[in-house]
Structures are given as C-alpha cells and as structure tokens.
PDB file of N, CA and C in Angstrom:
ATOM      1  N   UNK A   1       4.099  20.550 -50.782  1.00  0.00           N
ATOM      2  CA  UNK A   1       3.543  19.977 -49.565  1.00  0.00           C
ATOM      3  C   UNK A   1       4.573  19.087 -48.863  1.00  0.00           C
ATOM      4  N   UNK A   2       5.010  18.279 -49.619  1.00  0.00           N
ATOM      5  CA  UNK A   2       6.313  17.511 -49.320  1.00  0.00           C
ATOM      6  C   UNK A   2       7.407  17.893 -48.567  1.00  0.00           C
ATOM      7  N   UNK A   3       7.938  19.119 -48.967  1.00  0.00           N
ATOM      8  CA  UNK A   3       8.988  20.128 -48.651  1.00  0.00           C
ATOM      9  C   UNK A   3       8.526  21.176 -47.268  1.00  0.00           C
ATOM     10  N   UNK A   4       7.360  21.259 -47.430  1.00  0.00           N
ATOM     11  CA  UNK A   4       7.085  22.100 -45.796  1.00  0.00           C
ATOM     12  C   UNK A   4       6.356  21.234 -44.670  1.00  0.00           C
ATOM     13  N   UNK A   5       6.790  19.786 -45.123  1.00  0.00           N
ATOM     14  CA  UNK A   5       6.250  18.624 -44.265  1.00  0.00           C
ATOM     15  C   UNK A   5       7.729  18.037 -43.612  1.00  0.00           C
ATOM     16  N   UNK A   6       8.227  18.049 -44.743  1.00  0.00           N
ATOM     17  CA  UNK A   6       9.660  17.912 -43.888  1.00  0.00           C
ATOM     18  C   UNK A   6      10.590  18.816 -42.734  1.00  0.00           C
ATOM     19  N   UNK A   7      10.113  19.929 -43.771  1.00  0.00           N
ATOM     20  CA  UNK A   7      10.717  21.577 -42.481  1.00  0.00           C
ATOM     21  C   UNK A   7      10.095  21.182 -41.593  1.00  0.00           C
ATOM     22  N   UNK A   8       8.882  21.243 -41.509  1.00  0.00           N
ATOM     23  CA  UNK A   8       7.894  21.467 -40.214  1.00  0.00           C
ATOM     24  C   UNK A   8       8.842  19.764 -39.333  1.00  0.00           C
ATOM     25  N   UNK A   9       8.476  18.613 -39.632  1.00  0.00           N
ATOM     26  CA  UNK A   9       9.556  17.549 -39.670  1.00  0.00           C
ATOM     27  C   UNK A   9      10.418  17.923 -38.377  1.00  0.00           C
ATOM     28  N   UNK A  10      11.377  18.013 -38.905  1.00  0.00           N
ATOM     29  CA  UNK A  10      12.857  18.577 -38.556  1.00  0.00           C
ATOM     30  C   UNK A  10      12.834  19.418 -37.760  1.00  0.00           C
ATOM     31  N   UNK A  11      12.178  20.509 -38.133  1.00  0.00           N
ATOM     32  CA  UNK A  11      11.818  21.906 -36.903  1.00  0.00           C
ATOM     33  C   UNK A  11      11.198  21.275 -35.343  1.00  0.00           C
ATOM     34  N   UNK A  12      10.298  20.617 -35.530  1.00  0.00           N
ATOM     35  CA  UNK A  12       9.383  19.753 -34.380  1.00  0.00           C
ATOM     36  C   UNK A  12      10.710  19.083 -33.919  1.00  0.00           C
ATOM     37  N   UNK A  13      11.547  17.887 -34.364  1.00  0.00           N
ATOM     38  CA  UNK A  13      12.455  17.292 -33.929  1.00  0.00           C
ATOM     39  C   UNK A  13      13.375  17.526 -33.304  1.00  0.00           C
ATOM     40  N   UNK A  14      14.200  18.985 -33.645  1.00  0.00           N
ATOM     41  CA  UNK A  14      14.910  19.966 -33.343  1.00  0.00           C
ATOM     42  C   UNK A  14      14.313  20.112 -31.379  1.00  0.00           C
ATOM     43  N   UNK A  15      13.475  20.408 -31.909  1.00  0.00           N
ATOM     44  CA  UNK A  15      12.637  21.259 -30.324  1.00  0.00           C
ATOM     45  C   UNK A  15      12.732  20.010 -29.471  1.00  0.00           C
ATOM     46  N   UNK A  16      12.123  19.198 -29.872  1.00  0.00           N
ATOM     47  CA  UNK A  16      11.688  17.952 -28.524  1.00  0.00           C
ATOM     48  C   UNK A  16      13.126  17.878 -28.119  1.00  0.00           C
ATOM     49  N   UNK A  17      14.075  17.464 -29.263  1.00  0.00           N
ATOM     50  CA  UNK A  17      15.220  16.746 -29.118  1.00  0.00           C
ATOM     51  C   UNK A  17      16.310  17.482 -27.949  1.00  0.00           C
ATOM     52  N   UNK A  18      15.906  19.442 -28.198  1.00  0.00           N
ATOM     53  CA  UNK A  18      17.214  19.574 -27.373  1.00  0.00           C
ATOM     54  C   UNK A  18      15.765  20.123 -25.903  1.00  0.00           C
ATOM     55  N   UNK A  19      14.518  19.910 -25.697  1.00  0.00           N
ATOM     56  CA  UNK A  19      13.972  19.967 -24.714  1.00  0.00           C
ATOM     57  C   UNK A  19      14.353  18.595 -24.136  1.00  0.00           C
ATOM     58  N   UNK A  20      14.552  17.382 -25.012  1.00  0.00           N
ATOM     59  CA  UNK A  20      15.086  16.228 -24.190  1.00  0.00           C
ATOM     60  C   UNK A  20      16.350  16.593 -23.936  1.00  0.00           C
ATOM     61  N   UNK A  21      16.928  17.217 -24.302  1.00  0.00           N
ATOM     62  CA  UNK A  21      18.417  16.907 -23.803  1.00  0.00           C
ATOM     63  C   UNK A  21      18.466  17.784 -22.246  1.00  0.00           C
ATOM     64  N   UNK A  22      17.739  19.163 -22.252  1.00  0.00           N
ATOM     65  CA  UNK A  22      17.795  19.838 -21.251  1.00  0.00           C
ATOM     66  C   UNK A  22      16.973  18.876 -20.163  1.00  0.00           C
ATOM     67  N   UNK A  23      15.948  18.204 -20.026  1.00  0.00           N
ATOM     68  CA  UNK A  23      15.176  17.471 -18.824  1.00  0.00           C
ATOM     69  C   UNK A  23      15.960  16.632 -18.469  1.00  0.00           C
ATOM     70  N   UNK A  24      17.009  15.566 -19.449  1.00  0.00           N
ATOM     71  CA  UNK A  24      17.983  14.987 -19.039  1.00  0.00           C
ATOM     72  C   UNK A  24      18.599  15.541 -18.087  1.00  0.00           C
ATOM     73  N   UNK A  25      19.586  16.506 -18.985  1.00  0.00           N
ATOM     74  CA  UNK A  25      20.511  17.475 -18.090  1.00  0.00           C
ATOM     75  C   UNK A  25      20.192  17.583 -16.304  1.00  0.00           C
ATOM     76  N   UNK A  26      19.032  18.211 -16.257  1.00  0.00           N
ATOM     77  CA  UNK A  26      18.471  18.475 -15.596  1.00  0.00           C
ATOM     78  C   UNK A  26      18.089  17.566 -14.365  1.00  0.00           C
ATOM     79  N   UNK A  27      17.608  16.489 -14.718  1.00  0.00           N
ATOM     80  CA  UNK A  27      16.350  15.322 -13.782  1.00  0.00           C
ATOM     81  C   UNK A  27      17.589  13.903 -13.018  1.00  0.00           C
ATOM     82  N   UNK A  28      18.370  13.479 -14.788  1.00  0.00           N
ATOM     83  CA  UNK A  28      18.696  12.408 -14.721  1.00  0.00           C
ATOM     84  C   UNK A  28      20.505  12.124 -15.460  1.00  0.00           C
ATOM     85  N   UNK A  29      21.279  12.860 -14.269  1.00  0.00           N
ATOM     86  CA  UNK A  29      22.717  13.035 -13.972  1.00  0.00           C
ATOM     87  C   UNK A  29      23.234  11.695 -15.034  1.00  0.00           C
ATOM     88  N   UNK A  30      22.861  10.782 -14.872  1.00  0.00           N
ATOM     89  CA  UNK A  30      23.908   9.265 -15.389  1.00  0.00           C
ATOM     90  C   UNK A  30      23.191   9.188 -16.296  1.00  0.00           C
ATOM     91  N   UNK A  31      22.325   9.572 -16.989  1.00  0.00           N
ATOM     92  CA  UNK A  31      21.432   8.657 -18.053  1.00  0.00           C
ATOM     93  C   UNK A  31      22.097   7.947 -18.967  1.00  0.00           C
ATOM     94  N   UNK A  32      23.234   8.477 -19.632  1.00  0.00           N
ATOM     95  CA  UNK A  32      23.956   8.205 -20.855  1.00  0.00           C
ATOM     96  C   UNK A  32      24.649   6.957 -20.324  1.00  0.00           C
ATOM     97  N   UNK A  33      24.826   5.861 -21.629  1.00  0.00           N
ATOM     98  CA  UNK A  33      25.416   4.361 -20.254  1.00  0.00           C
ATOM     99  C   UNK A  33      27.108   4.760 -20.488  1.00  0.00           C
ATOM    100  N   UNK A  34      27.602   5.468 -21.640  1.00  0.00           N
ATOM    101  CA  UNK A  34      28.966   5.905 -22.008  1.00  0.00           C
ATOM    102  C   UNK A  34      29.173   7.865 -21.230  1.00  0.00           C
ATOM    103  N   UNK A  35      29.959   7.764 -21.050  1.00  0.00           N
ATOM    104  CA  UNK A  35      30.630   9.290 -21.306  1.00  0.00           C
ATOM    105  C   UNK A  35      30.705   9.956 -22.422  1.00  0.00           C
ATOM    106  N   UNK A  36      29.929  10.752 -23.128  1.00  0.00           N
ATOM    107  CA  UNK A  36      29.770  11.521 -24.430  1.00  0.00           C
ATOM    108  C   UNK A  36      30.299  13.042 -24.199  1.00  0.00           C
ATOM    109  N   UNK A  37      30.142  13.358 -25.048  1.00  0.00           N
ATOM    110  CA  UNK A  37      30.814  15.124 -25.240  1.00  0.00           C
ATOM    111  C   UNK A  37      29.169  15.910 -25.579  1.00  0.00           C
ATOM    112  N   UNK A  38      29.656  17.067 -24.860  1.00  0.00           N
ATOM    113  CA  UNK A  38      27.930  18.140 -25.282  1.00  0.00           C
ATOM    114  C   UNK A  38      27.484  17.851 -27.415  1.00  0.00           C
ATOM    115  N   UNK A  39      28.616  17.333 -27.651  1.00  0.00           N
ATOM    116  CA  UNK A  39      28.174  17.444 -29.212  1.00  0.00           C
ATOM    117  C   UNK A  39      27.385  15.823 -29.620  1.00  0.00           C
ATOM    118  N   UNK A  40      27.944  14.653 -28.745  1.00  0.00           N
ATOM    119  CA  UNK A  40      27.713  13.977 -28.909  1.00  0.00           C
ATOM    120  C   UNK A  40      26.251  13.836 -28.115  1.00  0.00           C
ATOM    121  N   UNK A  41      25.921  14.435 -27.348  1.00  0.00           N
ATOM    122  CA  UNK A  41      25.037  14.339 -26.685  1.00  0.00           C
ATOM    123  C   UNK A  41      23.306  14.972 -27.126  1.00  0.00           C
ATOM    124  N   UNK A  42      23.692  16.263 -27.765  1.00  0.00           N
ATOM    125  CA  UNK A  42      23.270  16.978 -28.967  1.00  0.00           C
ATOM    126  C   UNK A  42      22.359  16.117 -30.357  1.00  0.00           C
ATOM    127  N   UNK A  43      23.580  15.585 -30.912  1.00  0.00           N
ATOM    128  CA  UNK A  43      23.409  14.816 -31.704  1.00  0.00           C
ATOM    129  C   UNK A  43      22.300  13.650 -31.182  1.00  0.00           C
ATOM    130  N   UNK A  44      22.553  13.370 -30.667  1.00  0.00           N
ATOM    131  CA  UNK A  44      21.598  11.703 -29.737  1.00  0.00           C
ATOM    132  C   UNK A  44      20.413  12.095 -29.603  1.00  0.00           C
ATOM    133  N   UNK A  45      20.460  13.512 -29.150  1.00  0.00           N
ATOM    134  CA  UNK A  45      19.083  13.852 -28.668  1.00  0.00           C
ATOM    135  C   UNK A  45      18.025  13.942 -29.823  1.00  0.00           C
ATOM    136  N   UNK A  46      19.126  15.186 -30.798  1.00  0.00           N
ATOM    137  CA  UNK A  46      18.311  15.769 -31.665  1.00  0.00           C
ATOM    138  C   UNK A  46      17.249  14.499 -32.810  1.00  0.00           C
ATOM    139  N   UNK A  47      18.567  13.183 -33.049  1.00  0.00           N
ATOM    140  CA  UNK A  47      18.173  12.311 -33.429  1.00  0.00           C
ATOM    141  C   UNK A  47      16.942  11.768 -32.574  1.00  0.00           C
ATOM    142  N   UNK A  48      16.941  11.586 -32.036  1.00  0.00           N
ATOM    143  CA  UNK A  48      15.681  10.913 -31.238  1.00  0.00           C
ATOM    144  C   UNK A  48      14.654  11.857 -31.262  1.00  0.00           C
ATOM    145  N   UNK A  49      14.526  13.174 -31.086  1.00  0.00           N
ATOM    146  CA  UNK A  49      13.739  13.585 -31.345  1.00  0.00           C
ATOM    147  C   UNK A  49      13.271  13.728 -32.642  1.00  0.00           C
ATOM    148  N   UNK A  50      13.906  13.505 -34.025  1.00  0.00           N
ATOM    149  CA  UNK A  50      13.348  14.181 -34.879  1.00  0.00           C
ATOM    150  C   UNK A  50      12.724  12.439 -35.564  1.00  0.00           C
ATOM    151  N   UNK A  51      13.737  11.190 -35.531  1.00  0.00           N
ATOM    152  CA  UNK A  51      12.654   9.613 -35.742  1.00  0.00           C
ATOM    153  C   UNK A  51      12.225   9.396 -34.618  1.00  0.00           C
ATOM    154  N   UNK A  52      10.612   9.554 -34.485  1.00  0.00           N
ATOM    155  CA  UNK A  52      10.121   9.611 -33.392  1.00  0.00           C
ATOM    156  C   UNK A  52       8.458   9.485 -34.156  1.00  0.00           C
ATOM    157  N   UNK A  53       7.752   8.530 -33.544  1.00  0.00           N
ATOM    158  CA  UNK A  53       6.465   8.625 -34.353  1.00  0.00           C
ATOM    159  C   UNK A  53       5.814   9.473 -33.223  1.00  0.00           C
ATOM    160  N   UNK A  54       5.913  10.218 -32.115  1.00  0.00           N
ATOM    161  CA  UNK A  54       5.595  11.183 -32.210  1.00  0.00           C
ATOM    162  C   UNK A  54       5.376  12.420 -32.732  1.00  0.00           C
ATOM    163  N   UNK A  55       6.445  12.495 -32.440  1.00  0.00           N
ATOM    164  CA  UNK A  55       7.293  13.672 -33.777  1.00  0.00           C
ATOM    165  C   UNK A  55       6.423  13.494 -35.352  1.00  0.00           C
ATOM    166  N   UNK A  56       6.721  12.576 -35.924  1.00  0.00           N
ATOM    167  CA  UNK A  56       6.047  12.123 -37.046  1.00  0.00           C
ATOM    168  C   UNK A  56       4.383  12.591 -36.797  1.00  0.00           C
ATOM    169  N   UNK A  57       3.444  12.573 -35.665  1.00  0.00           N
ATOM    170  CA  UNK A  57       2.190  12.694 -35.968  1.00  0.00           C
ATOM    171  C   UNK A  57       2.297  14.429 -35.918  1.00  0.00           C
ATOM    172  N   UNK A  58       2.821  14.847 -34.567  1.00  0.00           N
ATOM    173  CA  UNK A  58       2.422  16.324 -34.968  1.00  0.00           C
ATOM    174  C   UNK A  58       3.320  17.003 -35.615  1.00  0.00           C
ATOM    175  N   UNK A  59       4.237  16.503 -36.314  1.00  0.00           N
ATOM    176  CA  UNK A  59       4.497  17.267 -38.161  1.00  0.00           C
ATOM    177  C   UNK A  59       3.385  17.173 -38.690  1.00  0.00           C
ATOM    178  N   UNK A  60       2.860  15.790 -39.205  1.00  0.00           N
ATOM    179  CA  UNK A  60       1.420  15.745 -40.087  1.00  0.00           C
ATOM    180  C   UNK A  60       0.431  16.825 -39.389  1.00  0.00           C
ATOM    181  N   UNK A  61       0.061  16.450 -38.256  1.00  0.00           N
ATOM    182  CA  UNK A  61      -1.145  17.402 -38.127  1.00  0.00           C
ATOM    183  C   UNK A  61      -0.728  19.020 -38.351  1.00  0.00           C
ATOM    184  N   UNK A  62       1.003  19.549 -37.927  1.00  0.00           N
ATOM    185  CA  UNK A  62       0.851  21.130 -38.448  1.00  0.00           C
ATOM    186  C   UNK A  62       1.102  21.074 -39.931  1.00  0.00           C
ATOM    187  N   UNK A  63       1.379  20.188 -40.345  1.00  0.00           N
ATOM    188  CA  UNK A  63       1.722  20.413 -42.329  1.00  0.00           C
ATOM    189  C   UNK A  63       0.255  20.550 -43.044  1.00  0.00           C
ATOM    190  N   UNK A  64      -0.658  19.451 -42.324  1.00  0.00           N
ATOM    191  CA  UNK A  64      -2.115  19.948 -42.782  1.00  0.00           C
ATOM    192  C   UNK A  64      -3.023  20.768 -42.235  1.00  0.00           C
ATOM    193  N   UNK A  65      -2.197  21.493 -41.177  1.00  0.00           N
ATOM    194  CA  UNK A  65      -3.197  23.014 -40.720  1.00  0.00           C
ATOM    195  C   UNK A  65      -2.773  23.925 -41.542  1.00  0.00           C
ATOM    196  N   UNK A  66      -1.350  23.616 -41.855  1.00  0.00           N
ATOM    197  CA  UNK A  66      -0.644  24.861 -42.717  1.00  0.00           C
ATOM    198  C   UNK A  66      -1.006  24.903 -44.171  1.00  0.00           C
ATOM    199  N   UNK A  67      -1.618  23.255 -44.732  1.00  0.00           N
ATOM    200  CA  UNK A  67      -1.961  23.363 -45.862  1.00  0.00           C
ATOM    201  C   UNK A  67      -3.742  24.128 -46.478  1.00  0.00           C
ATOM    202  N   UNK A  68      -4.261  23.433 -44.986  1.00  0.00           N
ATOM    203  CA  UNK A  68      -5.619  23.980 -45.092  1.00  0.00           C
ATOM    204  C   UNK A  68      -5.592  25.724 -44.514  1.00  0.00           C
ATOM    205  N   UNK A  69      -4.658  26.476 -44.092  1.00  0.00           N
ATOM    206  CA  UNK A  69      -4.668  27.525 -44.094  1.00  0.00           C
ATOM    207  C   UNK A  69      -4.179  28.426 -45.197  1.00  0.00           C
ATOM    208  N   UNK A  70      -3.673  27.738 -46.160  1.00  0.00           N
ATOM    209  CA  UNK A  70      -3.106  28.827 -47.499  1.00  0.00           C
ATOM    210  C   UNK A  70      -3.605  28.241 -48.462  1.00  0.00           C
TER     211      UNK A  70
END
C-alpha cells in the first residue's frame, strides 16, 4: 500500500509540476526572479508539484480507490 501510494505520489507530482511549468511558460514570461536553464526550471516545477499538500490529498484519495478496487 505504501509503495503504490508513493508511485501514485510522484506520478500526480510529475503531472501538475510540468502542467505548471507549461501555464508559466505560457501566461507569465518573468515569473522566475533568476534566469534558470529548461533543466533548472523542470526541476523547480516538478518539485513543487510533487511537495504540495495538494498533491498529497489526491495521491491519498487515488491510492484508496486503487486499494478499495483490488
């Protein structure tokens, strides 16, 4: 349970993180207060998306749909 709470985790974090990076991209030209590189930028995102008590609730809620489904 532990182990497909974390995938699920990480997977969720993954997503928000580079959907944040693209709305950035996208909306808000200067956001960054430094000049970063696409890797550094990547990184920032993905991090933020994945410690995120958002993130954190809907991991829990798909780890226990996935648990109450098998």
């Amino acid at each position: 349970m532990i182990a497909t709470f974390i995938l699920i985790h990480f997977l969720v974090g993954s997503i928000r993180g580079f959907y944040r990076y693209l709305m950035i991209e996208k909306h808000q030209y200067n956001y960054y207060d430094h000049s970063m590189t696409l890797i550094g930028k990547l990184a920032h995102n993905l991090l933020y998306g994945t410690i995120n008590s958002t993130t954190f609730l809907i991991s829990v809620c798909l780890s226990v749909l996935a648990f109450l489904t098998l």
